[in-house]
PDB file of N, CA and C in Angstrom:
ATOM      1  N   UNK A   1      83.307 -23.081 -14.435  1.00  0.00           N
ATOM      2  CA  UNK A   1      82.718 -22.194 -15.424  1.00  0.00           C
ATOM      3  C   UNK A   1      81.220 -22.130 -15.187  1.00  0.00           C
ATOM      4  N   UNK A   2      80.559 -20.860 -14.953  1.00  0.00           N
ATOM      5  CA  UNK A   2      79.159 -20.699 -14.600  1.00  0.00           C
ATOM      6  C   UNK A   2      78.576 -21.267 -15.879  1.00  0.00           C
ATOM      7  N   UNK A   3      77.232 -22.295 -15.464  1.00  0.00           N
ATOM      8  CA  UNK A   3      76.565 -22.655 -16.758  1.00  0.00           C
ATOM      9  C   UNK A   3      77.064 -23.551 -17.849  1.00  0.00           C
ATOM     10  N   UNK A   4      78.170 -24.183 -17.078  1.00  0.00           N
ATOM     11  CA  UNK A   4      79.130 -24.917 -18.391  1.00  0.00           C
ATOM     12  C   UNK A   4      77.663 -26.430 -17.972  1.00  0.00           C
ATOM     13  N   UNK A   5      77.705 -26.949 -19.269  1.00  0.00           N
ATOM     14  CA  UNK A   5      76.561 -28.335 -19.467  1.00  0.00           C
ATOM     15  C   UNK A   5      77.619 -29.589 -19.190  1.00  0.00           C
ATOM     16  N   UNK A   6      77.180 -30.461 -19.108  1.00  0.00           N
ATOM     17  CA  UNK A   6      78.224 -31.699 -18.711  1.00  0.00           C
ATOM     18  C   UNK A   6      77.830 -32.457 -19.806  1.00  0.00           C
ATOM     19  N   UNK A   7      76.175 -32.627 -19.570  1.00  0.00           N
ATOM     20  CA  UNK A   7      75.910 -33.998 -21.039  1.00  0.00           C
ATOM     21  C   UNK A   7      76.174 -33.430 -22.179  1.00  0.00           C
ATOM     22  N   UNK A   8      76.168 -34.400 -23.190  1.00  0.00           N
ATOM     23  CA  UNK A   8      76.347 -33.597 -24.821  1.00  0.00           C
ATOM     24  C   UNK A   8      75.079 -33.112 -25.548  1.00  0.00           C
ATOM     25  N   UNK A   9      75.074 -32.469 -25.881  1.00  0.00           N
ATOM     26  CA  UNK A   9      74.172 -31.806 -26.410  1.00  0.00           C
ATOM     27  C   UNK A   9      72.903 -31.992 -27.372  1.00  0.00           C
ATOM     28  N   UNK A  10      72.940 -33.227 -27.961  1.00  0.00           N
ATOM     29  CA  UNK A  10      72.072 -34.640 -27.674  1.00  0.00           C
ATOM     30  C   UNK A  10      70.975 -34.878 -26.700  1.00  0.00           C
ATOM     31  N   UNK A  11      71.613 -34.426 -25.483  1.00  0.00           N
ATOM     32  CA  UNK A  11      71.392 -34.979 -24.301  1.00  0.00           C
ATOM     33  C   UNK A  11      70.236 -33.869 -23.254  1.00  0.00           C
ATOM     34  N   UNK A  12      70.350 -32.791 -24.437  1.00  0.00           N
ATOM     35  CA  UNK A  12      69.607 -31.293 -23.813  1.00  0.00           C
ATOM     36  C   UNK A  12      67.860 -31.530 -24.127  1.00  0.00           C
ATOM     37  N   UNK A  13      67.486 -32.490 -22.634  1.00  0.00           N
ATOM     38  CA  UNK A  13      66.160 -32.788 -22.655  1.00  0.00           C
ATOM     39  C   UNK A  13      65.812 -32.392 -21.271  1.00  0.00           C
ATOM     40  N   UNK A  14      64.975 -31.676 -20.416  1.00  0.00           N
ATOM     41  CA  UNK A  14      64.642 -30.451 -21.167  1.00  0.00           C
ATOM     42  C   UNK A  14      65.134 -29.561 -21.248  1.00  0.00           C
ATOM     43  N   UNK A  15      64.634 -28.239 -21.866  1.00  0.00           N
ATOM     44  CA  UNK A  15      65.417 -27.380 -22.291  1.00  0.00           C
ATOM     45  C   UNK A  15      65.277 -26.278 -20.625  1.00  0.00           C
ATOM     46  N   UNK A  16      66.566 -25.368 -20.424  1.00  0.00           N
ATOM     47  CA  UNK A  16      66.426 -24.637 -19.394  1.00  0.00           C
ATOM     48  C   UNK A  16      67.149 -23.252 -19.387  1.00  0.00           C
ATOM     49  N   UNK A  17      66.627 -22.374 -18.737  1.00  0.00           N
ATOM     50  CA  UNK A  17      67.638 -21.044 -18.655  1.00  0.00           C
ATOM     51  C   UNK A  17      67.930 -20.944 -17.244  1.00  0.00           C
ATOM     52  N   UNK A  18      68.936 -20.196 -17.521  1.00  0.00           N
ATOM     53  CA  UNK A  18      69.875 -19.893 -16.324  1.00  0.00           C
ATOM     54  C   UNK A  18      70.067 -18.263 -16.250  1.00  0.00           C
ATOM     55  N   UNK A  19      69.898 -17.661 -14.744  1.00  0.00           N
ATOM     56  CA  UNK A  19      69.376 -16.196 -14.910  1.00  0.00           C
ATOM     57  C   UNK A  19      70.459 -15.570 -13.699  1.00  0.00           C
ATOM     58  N   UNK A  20      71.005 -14.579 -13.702  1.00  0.00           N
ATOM     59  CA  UNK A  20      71.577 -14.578 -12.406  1.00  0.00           C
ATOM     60  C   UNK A  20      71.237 -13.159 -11.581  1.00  0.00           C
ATOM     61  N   UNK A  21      70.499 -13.079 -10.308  1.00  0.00           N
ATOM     62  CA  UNK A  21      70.101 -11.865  -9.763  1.00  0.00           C
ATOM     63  C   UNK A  21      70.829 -10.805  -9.268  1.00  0.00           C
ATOM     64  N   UNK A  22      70.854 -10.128  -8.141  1.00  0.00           N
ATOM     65  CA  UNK A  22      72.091 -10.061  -7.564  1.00  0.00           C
ATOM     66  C   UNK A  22      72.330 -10.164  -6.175  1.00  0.00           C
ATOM     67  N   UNK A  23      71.173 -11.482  -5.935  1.00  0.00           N
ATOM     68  CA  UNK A  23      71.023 -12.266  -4.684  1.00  0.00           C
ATOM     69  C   UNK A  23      71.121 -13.340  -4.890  1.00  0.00           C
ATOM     70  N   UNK A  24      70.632 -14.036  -6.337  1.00  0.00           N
ATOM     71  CA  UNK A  24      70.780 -15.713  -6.301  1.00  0.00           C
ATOM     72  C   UNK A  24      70.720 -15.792  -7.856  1.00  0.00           C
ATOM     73  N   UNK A  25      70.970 -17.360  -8.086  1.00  0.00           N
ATOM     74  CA  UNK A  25      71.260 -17.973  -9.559  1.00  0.00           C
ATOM     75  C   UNK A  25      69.860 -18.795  -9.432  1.00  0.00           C
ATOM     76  N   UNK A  26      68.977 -18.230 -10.879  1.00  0.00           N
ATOM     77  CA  UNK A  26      67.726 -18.527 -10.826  1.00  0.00           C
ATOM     78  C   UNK A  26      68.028 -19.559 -12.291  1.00  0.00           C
ATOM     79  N   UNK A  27      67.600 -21.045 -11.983  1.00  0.00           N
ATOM     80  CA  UNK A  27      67.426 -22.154 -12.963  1.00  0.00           C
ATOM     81  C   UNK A  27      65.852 -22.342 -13.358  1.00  0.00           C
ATOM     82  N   UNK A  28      65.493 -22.053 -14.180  1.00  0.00           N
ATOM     83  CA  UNK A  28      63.693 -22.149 -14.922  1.00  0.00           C
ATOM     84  C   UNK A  28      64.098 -23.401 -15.802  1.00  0.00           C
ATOM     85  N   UNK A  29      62.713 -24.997 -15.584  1.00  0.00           N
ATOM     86  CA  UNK A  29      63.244 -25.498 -16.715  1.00  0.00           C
ATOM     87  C   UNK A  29      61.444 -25.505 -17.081  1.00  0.00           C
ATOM     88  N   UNK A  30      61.056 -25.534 -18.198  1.00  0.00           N
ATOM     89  CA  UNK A  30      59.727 -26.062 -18.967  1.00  0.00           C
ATOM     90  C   UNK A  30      59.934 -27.648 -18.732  1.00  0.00           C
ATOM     91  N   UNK A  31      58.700 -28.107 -17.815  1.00  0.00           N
ATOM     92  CA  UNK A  31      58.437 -29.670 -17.384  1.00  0.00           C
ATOM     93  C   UNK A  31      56.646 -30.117 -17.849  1.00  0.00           C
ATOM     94  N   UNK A  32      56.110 -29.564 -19.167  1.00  0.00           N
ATOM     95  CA  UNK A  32      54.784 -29.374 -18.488  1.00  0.00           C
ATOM     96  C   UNK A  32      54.735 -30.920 -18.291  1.00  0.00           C
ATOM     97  N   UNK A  33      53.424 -31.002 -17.950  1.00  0.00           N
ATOM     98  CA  UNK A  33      52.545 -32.640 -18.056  1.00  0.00           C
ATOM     99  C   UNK A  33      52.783 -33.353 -16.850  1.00  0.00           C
ATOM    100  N   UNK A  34      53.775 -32.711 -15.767  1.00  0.00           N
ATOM    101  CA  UNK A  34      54.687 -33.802 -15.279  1.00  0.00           C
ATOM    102  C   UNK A  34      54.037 -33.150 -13.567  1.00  0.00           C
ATOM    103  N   UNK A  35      54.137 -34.238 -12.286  1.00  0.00           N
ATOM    104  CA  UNK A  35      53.535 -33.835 -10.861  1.00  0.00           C
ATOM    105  C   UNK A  35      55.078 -33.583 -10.760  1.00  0.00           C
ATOM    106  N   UNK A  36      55.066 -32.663  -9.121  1.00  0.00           N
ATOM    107  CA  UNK A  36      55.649 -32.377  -8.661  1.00  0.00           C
ATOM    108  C   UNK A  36      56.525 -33.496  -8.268  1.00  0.00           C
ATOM    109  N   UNK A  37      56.307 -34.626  -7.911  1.00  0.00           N
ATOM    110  CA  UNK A  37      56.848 -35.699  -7.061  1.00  0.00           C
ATOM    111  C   UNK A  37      57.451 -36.239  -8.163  1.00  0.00           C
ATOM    112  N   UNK A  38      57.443 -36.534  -9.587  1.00  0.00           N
ATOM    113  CA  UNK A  38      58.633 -36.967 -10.478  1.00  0.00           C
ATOM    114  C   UNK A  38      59.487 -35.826 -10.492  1.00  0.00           C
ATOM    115  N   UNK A  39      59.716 -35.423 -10.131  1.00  0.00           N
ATOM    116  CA  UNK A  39      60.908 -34.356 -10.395  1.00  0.00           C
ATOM    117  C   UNK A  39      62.067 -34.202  -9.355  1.00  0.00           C
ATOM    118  N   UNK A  40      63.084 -34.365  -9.267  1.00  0.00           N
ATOM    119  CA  UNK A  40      63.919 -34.382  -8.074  1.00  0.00           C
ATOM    120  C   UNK A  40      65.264 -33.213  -8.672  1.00  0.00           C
ATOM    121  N   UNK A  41      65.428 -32.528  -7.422  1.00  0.00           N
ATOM    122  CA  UNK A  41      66.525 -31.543  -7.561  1.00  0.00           C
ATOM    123  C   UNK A  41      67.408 -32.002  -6.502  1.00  0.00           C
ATOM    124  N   UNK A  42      68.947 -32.089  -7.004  1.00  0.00           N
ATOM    125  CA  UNK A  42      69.828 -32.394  -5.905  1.00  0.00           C
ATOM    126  C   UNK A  42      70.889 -31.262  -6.398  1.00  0.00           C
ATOM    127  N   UNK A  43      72.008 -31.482  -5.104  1.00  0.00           N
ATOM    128  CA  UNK A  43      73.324 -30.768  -5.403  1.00  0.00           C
ATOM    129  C   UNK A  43      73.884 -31.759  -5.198  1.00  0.00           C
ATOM    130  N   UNK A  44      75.137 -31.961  -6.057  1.00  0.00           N
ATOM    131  CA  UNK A  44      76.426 -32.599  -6.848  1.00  0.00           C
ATOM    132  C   UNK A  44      77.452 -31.845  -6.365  1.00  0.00           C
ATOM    133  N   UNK A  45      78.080 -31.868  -5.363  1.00  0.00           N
ATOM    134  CA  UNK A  45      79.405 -30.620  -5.335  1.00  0.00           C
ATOM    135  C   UNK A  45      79.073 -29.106  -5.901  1.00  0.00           C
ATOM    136  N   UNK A  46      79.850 -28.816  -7.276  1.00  0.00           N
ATOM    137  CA  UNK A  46      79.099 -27.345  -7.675  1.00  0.00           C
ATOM    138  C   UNK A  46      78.172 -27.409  -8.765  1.00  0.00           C
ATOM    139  N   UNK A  47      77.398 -28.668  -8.906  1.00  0.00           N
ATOM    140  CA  UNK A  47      76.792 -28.917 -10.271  1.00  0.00           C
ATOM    141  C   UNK A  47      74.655 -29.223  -9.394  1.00  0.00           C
ATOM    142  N   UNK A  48      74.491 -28.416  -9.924  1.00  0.00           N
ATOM    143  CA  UNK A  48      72.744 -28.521  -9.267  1.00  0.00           C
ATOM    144  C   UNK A  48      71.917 -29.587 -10.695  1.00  0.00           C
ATOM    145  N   UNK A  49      71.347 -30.808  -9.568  1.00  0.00           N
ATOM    146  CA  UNK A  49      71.467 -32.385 -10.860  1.00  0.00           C
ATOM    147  C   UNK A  49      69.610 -32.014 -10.977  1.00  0.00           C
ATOM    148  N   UNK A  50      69.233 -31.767 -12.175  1.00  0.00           N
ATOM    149  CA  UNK A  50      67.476 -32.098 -12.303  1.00  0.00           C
ATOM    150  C   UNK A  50      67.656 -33.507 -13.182  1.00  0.00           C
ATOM    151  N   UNK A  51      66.635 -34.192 -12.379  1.00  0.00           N
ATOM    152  CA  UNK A  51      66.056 -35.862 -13.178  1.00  0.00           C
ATOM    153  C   UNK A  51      65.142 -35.843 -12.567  1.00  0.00           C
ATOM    154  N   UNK A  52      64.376 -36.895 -13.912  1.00  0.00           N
ATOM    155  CA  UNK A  52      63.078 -37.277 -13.724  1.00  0.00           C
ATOM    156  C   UNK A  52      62.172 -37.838 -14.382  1.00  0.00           C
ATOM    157  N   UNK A  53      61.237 -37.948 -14.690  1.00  0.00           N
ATOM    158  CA  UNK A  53      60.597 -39.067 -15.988  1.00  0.00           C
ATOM    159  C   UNK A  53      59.218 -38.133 -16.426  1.00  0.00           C
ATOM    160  N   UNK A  54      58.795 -38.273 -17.871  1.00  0.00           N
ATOM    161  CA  UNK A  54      57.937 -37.726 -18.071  1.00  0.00           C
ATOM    162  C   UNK A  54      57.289 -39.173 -18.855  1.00  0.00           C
ATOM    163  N   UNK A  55      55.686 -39.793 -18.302  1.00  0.00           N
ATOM    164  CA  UNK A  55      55.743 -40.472 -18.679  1.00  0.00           C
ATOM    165  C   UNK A  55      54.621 -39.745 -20.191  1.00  0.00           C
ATOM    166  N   UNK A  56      54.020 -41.163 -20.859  1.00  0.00           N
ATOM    167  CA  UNK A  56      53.224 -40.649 -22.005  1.00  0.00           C
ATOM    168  C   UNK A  56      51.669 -40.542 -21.478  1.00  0.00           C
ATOM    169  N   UNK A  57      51.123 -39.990 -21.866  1.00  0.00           N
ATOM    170  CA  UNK A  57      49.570 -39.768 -21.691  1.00  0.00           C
ATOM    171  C   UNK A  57      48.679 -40.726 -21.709  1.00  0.00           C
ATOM    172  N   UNK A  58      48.680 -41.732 -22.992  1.00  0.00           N
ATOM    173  CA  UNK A  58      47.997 -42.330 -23.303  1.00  0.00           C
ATOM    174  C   UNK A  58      48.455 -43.947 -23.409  1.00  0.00           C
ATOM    175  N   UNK A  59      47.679 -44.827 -23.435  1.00  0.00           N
ATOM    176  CA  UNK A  59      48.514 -46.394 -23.343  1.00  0.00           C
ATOM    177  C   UNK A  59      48.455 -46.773 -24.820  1.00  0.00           C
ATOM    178  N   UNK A  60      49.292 -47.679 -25.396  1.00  0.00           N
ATOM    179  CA  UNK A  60      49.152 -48.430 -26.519  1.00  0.00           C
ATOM    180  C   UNK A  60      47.828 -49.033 -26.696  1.00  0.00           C
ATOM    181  N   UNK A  61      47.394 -48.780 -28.119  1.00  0.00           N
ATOM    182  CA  UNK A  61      46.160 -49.326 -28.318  1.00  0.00           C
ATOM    183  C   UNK A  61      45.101 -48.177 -28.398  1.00  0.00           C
ATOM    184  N   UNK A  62      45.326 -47.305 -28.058  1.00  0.00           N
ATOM    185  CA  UNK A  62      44.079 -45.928 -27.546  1.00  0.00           C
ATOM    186  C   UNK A  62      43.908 -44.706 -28.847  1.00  0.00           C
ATOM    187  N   UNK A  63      43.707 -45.437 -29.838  1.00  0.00           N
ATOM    188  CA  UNK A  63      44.241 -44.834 -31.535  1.00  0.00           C
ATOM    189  C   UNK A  63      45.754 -44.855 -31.919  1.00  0.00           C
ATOM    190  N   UNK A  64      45.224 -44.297 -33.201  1.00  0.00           N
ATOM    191  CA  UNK A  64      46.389 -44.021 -34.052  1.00  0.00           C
ATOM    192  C   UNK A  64      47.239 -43.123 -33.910  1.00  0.00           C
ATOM    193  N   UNK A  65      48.383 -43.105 -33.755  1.00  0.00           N
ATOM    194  CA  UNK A  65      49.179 -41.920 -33.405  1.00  0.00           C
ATOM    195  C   UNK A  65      49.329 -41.380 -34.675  1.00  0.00           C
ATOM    196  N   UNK A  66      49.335 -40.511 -35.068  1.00  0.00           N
ATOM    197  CA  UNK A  66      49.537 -39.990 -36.904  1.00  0.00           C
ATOM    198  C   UNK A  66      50.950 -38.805 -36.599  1.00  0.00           C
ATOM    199  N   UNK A  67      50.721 -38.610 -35.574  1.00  0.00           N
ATOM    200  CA  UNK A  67      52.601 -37.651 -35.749  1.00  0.00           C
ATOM    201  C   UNK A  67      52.770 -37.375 -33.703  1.00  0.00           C
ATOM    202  N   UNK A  68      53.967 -37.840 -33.738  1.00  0.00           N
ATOM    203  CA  UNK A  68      54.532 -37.214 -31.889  1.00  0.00           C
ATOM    204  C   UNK A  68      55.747 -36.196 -32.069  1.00  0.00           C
ATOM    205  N   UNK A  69      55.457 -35.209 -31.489  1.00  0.00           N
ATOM    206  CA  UNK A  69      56.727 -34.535 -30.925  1.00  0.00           C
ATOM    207  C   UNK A  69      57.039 -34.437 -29.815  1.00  0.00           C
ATOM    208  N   UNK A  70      56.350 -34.380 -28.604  1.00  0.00           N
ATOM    209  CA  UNK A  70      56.642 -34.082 -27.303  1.00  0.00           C
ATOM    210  C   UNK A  70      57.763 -35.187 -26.753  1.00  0.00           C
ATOM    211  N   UNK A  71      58.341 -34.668 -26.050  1.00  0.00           N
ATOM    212  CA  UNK A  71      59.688 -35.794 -25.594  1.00  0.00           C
ATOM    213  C   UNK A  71      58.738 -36.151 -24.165  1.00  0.00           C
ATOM    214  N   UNK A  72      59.360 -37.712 -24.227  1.00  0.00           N
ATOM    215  CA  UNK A  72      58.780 -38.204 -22.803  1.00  0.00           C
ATOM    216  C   UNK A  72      60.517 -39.195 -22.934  1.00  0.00           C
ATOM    217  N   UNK A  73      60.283 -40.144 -21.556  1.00  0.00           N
ATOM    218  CA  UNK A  73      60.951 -40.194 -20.943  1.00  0.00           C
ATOM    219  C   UNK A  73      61.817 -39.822 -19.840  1.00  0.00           C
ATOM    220  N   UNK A  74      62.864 -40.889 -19.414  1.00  0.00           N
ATOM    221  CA  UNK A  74      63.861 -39.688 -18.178  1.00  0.00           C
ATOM    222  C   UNK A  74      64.735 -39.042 -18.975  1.00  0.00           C
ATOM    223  N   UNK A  75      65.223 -38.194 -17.960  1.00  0.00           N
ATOM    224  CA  UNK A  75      66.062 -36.942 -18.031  1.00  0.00           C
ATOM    225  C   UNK A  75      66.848 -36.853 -16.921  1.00  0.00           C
ATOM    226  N   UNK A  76      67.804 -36.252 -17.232  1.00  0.00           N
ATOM    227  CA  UNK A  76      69.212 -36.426 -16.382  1.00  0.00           C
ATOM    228  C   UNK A  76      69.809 -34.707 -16.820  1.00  0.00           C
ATOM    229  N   UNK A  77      69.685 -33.391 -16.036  1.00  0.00           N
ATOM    230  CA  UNK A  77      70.611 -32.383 -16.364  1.00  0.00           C
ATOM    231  C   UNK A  77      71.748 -32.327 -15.666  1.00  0.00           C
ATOM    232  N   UNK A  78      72.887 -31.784 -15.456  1.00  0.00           N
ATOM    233  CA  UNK A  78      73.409 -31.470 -14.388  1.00  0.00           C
ATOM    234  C   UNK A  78      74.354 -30.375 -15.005  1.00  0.00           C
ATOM    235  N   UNK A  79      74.177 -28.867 -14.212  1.00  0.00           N
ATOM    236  CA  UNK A  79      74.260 -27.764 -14.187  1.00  0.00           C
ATOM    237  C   UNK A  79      75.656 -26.776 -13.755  1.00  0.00           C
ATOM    238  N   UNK A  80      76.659 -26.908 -14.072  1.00  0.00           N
ATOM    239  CA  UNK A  80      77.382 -26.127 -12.980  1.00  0.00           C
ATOM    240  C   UNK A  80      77.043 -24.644 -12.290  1.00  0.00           C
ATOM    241  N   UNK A  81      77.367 -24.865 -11.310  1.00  0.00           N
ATOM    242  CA  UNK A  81      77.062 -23.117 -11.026  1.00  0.00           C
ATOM    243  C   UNK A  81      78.101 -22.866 -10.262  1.00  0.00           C
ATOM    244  N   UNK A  82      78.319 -21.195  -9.876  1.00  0.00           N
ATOM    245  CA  UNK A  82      79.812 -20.826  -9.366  1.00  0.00           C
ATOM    246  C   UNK A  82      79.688 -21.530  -8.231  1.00  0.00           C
ATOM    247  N   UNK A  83      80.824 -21.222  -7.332  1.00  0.00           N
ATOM    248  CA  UNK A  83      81.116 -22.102  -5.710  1.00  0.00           C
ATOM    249  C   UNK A  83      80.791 -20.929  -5.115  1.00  0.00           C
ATOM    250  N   UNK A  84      80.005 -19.818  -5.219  1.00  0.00           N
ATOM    251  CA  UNK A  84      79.585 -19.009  -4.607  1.00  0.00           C
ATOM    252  C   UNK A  84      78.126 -19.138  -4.391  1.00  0.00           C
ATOM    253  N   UNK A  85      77.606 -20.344  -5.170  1.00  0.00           N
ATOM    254  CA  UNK A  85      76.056 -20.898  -4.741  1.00  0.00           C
ATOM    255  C   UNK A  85      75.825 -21.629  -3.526  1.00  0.00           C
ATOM    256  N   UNK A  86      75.033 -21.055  -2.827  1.00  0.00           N
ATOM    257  CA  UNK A  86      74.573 -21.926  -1.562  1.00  0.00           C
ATOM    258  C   UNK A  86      73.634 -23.191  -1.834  1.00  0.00           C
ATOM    259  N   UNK A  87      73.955 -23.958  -2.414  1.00  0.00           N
ATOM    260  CA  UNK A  87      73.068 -25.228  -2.822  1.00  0.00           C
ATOM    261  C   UNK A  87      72.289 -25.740  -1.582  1.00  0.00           C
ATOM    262  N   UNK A  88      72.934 -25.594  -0.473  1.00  0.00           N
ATOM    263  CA  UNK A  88      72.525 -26.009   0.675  1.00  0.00           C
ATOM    264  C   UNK A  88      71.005 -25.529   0.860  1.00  0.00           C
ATOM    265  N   UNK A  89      71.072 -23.837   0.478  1.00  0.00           N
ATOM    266  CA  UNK A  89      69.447 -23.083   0.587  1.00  0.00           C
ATOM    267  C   UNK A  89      68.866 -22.984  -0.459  1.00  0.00           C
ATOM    268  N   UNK A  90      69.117 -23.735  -1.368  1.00  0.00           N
ATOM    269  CA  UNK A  90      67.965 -23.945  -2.660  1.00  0.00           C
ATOM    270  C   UNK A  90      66.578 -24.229  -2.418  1.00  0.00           C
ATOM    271  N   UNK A  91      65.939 -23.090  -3.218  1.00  0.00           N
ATOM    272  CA  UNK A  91      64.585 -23.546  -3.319  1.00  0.00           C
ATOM    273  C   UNK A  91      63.753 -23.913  -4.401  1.00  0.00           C
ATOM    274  N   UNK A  92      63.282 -24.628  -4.982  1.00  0.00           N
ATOM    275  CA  UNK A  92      62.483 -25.244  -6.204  1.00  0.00           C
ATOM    276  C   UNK A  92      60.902 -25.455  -5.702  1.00  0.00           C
ATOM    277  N   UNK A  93      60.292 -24.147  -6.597  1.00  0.00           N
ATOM    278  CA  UNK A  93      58.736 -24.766  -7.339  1.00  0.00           C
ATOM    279  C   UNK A  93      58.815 -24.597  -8.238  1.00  0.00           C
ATOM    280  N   UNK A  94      57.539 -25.630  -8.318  1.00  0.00           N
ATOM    281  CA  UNK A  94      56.674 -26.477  -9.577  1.00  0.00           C
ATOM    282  C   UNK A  94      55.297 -25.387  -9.899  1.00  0.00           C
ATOM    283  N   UNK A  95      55.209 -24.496 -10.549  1.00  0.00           N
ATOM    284  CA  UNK A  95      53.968 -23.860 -10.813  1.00  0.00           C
ATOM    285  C   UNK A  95      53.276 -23.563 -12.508  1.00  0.00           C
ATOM    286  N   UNK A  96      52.461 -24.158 -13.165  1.00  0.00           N
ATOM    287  CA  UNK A  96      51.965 -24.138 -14.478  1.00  0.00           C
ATOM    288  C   UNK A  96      53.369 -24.659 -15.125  1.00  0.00           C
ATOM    289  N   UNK A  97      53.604 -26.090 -14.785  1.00  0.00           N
ATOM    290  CA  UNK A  97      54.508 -26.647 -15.964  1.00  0.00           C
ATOM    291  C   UNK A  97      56.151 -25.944 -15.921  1.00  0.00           C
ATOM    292  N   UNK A  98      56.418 -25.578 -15.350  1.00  0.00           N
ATOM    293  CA  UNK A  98      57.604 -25.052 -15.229  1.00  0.00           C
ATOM    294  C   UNK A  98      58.490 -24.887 -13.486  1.00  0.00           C
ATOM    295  N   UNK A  99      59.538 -25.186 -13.823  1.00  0.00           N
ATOM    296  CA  UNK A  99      59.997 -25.558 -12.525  1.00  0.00           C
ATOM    297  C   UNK A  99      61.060 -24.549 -12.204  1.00  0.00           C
ATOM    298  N   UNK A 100      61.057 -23.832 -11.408  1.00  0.00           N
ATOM    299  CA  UNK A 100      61.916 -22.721 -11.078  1.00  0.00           C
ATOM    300  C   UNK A 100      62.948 -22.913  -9.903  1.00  0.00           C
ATOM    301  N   UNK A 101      64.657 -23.171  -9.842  1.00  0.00           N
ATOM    302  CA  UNK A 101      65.163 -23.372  -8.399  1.00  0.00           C
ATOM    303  C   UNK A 101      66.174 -22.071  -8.437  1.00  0.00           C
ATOM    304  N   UNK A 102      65.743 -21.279  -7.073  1.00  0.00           N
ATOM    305  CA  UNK A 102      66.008 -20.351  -6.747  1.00  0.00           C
ATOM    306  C   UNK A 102      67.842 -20.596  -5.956  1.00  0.00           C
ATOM    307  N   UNK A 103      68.637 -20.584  -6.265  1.00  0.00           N
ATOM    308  CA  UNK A 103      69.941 -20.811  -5.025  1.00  0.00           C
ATOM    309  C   UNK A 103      70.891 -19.310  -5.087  1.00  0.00           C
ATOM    310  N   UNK A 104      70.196 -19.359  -3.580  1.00  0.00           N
ATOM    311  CA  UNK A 104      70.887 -17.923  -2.923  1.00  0.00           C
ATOM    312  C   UNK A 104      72.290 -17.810  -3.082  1.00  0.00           C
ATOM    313  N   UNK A 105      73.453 -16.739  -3.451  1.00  0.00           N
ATOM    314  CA  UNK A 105      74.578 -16.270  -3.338  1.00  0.00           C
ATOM    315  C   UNK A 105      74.696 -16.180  -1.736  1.00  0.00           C
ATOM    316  N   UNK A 106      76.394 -16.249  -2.039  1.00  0.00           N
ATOM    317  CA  UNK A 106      76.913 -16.386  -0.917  1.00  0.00           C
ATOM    318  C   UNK A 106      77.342 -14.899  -0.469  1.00  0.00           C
ATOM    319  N   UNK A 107      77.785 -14.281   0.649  1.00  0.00           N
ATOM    320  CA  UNK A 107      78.183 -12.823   0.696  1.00  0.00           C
ATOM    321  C   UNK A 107      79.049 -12.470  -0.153  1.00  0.00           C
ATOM    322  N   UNK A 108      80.037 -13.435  -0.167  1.00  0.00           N
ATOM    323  CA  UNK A 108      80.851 -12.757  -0.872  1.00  0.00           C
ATOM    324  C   UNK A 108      81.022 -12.393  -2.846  1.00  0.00           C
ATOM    325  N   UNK A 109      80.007 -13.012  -3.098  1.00  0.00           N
ATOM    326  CA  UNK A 109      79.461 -13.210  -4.207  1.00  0.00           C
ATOM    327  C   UNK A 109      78.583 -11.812  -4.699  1.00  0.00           C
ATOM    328  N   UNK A 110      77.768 -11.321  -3.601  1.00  0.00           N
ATOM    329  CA  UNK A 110      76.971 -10.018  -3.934  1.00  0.00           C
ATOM    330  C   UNK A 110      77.896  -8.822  -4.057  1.00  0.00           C
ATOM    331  N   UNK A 111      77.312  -8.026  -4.514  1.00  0.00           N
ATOM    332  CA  UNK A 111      77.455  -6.845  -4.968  1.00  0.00           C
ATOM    333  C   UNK A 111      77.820  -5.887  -3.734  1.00  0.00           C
ATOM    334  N   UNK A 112      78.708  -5.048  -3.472  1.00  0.00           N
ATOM    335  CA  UNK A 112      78.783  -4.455  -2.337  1.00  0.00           C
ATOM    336  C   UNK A 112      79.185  -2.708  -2.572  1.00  0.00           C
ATOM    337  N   UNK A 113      78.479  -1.878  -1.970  1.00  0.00           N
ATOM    338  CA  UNK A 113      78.644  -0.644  -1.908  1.00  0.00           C
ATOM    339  C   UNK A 113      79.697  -0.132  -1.072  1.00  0.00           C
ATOM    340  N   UNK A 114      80.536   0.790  -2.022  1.00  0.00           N
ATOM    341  CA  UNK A 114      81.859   1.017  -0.884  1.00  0.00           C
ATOM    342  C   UNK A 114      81.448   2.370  -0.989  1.00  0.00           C
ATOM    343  N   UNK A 115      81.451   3.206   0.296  1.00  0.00           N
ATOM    344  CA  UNK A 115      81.440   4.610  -0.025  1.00  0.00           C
ATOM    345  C   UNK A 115      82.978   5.131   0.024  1.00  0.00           C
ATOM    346  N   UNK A 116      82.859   6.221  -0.959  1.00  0.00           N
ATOM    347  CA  UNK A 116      84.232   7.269  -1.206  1.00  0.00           C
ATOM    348  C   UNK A 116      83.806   8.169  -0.412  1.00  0.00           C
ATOM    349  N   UNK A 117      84.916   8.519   0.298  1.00  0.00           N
ATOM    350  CA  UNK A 117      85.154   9.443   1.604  1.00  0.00           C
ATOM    351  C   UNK A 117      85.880  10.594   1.075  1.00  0.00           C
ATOM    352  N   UNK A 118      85.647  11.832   0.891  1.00  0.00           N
ATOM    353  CA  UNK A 118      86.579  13.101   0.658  1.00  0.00           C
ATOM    354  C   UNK A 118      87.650  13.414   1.820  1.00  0.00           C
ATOM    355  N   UNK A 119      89.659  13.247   1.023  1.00  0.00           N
ATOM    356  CA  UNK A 119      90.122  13.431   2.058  1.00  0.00           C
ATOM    357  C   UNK A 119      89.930  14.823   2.808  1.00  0.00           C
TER     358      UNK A 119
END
C-alpha cells in the first residue's frame, strides 16, 4: 500500500509528506536545527527508513526553561512506497531545514502515450 506508516502514530516524529510526480515519489520531511550528517536515509525492501537524532541546543544549567515544545531526540520513520520505486537511485538533500528524497519510478510505473491510429 503506497504511503501505508509502519510505527503507530505516537511514533509520527517528524512529521512528512509524500508527493508523487510522474517521474518519481517525492518524500519532504521538516528536520530544522539538525546537520546533514545526523540524518541517514536507507532502503528496507519497499519501505524508504529516515533516522536520526536531533540533539537539544542548550546544556543543563544554561537558565530556566519556562515552556519546551520542539521535539528532540531520535527518530525512526519507515515509509512504504510502491515496488515500482527505484530505491536504488534515490536522491536526498538537506536544504533550509528540510530534507527532500527524490526516488525515481520505474518504466513501467510512468505514464505512457499510446497513439490511436484511424482504421
Amino acid at each position: 500500500m503506497f504511503g501505508h506508516e509502519v510505527e503507530a502514530e505516537e511514533a509520527r516524529w517528524p512529521r512528512l509528506d509524500v508527493r508523487e510526480t510522474e517521474a518519481a515519489y517525492v518524500v519532504e520531511t521538516d528536520l530544522p536545527g539538525m546537520t546533514a550528517e545526523a540524518i541517514k536515509v536507507e532502503a528496507e525492501g519497499p519501505y524508504m527508513v529516515l533516522k536520526g537524532e536531533r540533539r537539544m541546543e542548550h546544556e543543563a544549567g544554561e537558565g530556566e526553561t519556562k515552556r519546551m515544545e520542539r521535539t528532540f531526540g531520535t527518530f525512526y520513520r519507515k515509509v512504504a512506497l510502491p515496488e515500482t520505486a527505484k530505491m536504488e537511485e534515490a536522491e536526498a538533500k538537506y536544504e533550509n531545514g528540510v530534507l527532500t528524497v527524490t526516488v525515481p519510478k520505474g518504466e513501467e510505473a510512468r505514464a505512457k502515450m499510446i497513439t490511436v491510429e484511424a482504421a
